[in-house]
Protein backbone atom coordinates (compact mmCIF):
# COMPACT_ATOMS: atom_id res chain seq x y z
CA UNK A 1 -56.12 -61.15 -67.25
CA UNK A 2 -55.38 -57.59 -66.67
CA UNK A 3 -53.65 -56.15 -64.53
CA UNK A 4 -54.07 -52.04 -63.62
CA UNK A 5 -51.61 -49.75 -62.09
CA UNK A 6 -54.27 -49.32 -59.38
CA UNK A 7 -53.90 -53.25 -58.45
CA UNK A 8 -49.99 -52.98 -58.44
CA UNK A 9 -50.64 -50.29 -56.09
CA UNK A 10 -52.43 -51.63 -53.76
CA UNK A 11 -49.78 -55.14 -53.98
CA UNK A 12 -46.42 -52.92 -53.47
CA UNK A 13 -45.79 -53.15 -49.87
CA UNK A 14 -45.82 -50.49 -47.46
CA UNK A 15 -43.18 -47.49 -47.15
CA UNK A 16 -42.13 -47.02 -43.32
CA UNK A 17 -43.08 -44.49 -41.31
CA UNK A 18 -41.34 -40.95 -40.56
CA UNK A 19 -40.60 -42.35 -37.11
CA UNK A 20 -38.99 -45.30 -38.36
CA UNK A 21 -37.01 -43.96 -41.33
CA UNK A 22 -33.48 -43.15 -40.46
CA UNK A 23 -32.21 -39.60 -39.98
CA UNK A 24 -29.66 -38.29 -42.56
CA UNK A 25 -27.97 -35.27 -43.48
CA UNK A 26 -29.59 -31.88 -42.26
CA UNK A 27 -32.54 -33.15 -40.04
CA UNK A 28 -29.22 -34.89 -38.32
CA UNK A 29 -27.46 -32.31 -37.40
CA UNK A 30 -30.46 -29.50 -36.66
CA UNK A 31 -30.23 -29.82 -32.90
CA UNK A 32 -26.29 -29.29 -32.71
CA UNK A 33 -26.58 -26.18 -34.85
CA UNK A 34 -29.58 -24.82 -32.93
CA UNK A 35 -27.08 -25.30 -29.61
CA UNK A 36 -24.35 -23.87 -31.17
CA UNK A 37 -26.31 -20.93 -32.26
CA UNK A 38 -27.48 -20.28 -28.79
CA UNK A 39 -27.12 -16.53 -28.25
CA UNK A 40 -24.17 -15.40 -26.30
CA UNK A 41 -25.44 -12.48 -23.75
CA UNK A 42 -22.33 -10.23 -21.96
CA UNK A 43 -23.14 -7.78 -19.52
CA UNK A 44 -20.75 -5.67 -18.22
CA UNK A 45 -21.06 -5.59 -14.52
CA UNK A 46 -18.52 -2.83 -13.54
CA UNK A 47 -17.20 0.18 -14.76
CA UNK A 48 -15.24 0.90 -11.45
CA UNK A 49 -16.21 4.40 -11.09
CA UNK A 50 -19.92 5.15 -11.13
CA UNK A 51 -21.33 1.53 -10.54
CA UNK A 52 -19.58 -1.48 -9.27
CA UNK A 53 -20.99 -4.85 -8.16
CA UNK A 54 -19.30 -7.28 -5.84
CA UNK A 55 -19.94 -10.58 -4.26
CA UNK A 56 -18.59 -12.88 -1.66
CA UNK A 57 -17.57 -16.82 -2.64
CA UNK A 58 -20.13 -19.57 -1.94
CA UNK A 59 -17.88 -22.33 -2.15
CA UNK A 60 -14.05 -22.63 -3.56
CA UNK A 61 -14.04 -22.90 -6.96
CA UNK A 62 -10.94 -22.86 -9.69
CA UNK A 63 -10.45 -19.35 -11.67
CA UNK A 64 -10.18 -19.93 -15.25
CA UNK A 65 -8.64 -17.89 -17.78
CA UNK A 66 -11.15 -18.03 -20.03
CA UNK A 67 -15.98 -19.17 -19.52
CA UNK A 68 -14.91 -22.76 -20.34
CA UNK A 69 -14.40 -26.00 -17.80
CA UNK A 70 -11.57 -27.05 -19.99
CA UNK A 71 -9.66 -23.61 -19.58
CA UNK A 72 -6.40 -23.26 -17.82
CA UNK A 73 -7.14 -22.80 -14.26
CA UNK A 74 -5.21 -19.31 -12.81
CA UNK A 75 -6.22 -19.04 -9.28
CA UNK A 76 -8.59 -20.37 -6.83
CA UNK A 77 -11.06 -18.24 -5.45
CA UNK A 78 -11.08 -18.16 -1.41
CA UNK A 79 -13.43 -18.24 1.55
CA UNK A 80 -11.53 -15.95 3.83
CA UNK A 81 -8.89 -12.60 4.15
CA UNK A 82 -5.49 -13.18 5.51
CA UNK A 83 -6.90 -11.71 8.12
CA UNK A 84 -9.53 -14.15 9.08
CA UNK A 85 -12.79 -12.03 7.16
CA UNK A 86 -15.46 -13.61 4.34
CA UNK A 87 -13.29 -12.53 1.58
CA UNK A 88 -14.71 -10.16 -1.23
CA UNK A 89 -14.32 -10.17 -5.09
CA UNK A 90 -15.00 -7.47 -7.52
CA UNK A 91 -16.86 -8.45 -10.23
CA UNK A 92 -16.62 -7.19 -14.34
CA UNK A 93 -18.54 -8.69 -16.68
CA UNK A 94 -21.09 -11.88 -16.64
CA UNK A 95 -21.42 -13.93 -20.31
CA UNK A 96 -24.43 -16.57 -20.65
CA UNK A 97 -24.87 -18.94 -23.46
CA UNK A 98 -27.54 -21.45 -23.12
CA UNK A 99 -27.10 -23.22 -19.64
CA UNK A 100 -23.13 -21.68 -19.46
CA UNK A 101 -23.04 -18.98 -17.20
CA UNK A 102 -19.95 -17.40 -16.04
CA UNK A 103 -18.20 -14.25 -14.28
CA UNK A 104 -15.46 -12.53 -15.04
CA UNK A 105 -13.64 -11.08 -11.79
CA UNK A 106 -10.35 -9.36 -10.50
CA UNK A 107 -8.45 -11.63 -9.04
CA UNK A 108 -6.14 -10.29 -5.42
CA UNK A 109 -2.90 -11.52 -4.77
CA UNK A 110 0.62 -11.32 -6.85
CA UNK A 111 1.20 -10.58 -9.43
CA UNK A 112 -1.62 -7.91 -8.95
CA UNK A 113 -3.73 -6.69 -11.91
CA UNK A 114 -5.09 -10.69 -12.71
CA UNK A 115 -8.26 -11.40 -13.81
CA UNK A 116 -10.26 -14.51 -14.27
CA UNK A 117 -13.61 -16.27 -15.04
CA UNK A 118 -15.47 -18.35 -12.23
CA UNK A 119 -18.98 -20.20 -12.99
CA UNK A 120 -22.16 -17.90 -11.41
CA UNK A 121 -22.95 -20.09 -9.15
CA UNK A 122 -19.48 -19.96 -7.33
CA UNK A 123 -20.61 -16.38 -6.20
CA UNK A 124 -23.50 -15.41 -3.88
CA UNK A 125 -25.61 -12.26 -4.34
CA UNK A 126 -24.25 -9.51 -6.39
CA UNK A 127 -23.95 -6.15 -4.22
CA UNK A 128 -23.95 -3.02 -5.81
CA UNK A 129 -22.22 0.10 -4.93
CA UNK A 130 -21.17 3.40 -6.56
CA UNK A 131 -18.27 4.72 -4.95
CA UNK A 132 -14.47 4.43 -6.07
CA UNK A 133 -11.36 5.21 -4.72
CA UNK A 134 -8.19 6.99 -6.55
CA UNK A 135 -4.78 7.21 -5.07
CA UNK A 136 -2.24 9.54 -6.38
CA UNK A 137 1.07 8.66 -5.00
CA UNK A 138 3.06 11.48 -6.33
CA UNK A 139 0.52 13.84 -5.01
CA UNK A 140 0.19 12.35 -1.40
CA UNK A 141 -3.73 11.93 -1.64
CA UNK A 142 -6.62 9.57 -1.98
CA UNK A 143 -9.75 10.57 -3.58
CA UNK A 144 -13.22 9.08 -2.30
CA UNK A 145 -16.13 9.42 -5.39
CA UNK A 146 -19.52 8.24 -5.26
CA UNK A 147 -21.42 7.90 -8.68
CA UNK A 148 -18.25 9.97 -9.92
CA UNK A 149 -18.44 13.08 -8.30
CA UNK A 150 -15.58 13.68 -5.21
CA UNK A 151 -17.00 13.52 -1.84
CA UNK A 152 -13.94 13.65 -0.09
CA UNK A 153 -9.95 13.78 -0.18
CA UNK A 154 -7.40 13.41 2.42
CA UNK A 155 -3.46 13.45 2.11
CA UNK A 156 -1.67 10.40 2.49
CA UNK A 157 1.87 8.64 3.31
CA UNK A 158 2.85 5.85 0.66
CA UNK A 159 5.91 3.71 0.23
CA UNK A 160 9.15 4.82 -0.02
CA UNK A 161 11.06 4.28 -3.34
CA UNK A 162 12.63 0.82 -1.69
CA UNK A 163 9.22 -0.32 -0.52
CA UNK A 164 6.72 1.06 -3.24
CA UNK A 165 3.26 1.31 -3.13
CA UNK A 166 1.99 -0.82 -5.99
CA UNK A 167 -0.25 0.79 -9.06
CA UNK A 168 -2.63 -1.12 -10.84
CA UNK A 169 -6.33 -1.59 -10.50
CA UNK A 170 -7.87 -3.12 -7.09
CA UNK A 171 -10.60 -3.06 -4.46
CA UNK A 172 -11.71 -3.23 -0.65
CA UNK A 173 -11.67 -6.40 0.46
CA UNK A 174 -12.19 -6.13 3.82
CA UNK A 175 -12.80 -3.39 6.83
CA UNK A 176 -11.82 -3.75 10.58
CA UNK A 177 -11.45 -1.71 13.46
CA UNK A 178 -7.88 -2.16 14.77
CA UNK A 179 -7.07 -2.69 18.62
CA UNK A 180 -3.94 -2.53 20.47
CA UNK A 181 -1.92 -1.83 17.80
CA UNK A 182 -0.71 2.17 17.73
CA UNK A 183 1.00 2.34 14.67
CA UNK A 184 -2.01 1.46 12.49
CA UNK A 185 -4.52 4.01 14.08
CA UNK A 186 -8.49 2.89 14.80
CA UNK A 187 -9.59 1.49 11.73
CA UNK A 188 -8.08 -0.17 8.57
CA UNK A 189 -9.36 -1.31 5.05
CA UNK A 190 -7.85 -4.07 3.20
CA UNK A 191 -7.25 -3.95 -0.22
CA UNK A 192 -6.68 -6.70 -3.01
CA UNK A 193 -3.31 -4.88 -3.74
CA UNK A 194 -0.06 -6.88 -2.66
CA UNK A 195 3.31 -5.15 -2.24
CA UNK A 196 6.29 -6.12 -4.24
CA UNK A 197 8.59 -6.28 -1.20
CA UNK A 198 8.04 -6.59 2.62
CA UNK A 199 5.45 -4.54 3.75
CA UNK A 200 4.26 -3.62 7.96
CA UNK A 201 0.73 -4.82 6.70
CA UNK A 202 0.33 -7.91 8.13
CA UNK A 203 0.15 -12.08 7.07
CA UNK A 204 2.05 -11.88 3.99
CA UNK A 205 2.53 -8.27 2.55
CA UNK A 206 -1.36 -7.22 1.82
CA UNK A 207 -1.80 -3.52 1.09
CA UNK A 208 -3.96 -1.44 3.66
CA UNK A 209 -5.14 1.87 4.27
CA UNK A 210 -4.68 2.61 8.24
CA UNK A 211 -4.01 5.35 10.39
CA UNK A 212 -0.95 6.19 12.04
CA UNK A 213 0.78 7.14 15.83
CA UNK A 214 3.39 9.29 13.30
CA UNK A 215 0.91 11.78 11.82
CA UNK A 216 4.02 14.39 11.07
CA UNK A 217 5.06 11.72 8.65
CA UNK A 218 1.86 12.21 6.47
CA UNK A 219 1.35 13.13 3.24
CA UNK A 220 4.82 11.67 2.36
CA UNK A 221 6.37 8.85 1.76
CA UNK A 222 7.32 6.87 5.44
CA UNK A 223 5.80 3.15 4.55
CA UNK A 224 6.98 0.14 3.51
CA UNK A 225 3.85 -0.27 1.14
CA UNK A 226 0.62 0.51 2.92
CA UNK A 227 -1.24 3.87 2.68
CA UNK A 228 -1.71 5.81 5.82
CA UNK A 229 -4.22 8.40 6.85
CA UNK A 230 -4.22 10.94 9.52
CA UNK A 231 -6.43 8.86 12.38
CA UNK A 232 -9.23 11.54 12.04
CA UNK A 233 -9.52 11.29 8.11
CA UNK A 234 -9.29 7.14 8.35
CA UNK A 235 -11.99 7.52 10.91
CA UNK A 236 -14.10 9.03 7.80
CA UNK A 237 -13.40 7.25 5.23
CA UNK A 238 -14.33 4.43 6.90
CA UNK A 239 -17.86 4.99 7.27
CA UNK A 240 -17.51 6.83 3.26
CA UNK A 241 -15.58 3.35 1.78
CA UNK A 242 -18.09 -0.04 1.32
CA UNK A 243 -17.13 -2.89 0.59
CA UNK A 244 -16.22 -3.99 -2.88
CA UNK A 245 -14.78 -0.28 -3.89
CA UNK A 246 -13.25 -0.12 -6.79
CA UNK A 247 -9.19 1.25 -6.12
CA UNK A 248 -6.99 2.63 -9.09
CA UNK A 249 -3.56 3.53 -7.85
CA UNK A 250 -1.46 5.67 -10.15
């Protein structure tokens, strides 16, 4: 009897299928290197002179120091000001990588100039603005721009070389009109600036534009921290000043 190839063919059994042979070597590891290689998209979200974008906090979330969930946590991000108001962050950069998504901020409180990252949805609505603020403490003034170009400036009293007025990078955090209290004028903005010593701003040494009942005393240098305005100029700037400005003190 004789066999053919053809018969042996047809006796050998049957291979499996794709589905049921096991995975090994590069098919195995194709979906971690496609995740991995998930694009990483930054977009800067402030420049902190011509565009700015702000936001308040939807819930209380750890700051990190770096977009991960397993990065040191810096700072806490709060609800309110010291002063009882929805507190305000300033926002610089967003990074998204696949389903990550995270925000870079300035963070307020000492020791100033902090920054930190926060996931998206920690933050509500992003609000843009284009004003910024510039204080020049050896020349007595503040400078108000919107989308760079000076719209106003108005001499100012800083702290005295005991009680300085902090430099650094901040922004408006908050805006009130002030009653019953004299010696801080009609209106006042809160800044994200903290003193290094005791300041007359109130609830723990916050730095605050305000006006004044001492208005011989200004442009100089008569505070313990805070920046004061003639009452007429803080008056103005209050209605020139949104939310969310970017503030450079130098």
């Amino acid at each position: 009897m004789t066999i053919t190839l053809a018969a042996l063919a047809l006796a050998a059994p049957q291979a499996s299928t794709a589905a049921e042979a096991p995975v090994t070597g590069a098919s195995a590891v194709a979906p971690q290197a496609a995740k991995a290689k998930a694009k990483v998209i930054v977009t800067t979200l402030s420049d902190e002179l011509k565009t700015s974008r702000w936001a308040y906090p939807s819930r209380r979330s750890g700051i990190r120091a770096a977009p991960s969930t397993t990065a040191r946590t810096v700072a806490h991000l709060r609800l309110i000001t010291e002063d009882g108001l929805p507190d305000t962050y300033l926002l610089l950069s967003r990074r998204r990588q696949g389903t990550q998504d995270w925000v870079e901020l300035r963070i307020p409180g000492r020791p100033n100039g902090r920054t930190g990252w926060v996931p998206r949805d920690a933050l509500g609505d992003f609000n843009t603005i284009h004003t910024s603020l510039l204080v020049e403490r050896a020349r007595h003034r503040v400078t108000i721009r919107n989308f760079g170009k000076v719209v106003a400036t108005f001499p100012i009293g800083v702290g005295k070389s005991s009680t300085p007025t902090p430099a650094g990078r901040f922004w408006i955090r908050e805006k009130f009109v002030v009653k019953n209290a004299p010696a801080y004028g009609p209106r006042a903005l809160g800044t994200s600036a903290y003193a290094p010593h005791l300041t007359d701003w109130p609830n723990g040494g916050v730095v605050g534009f305000h006006g004044t009942d001492e208005p011989g005393l200004v442009p100089g240098n008569p505070s313990h921290g805070c920046i004061r305005l003639h009452n007429a100029d803080i008056l103005k700037m209050y209605h020139l000043v949104p939310l969310g400005t970017p503030l450079r003190i130098v």
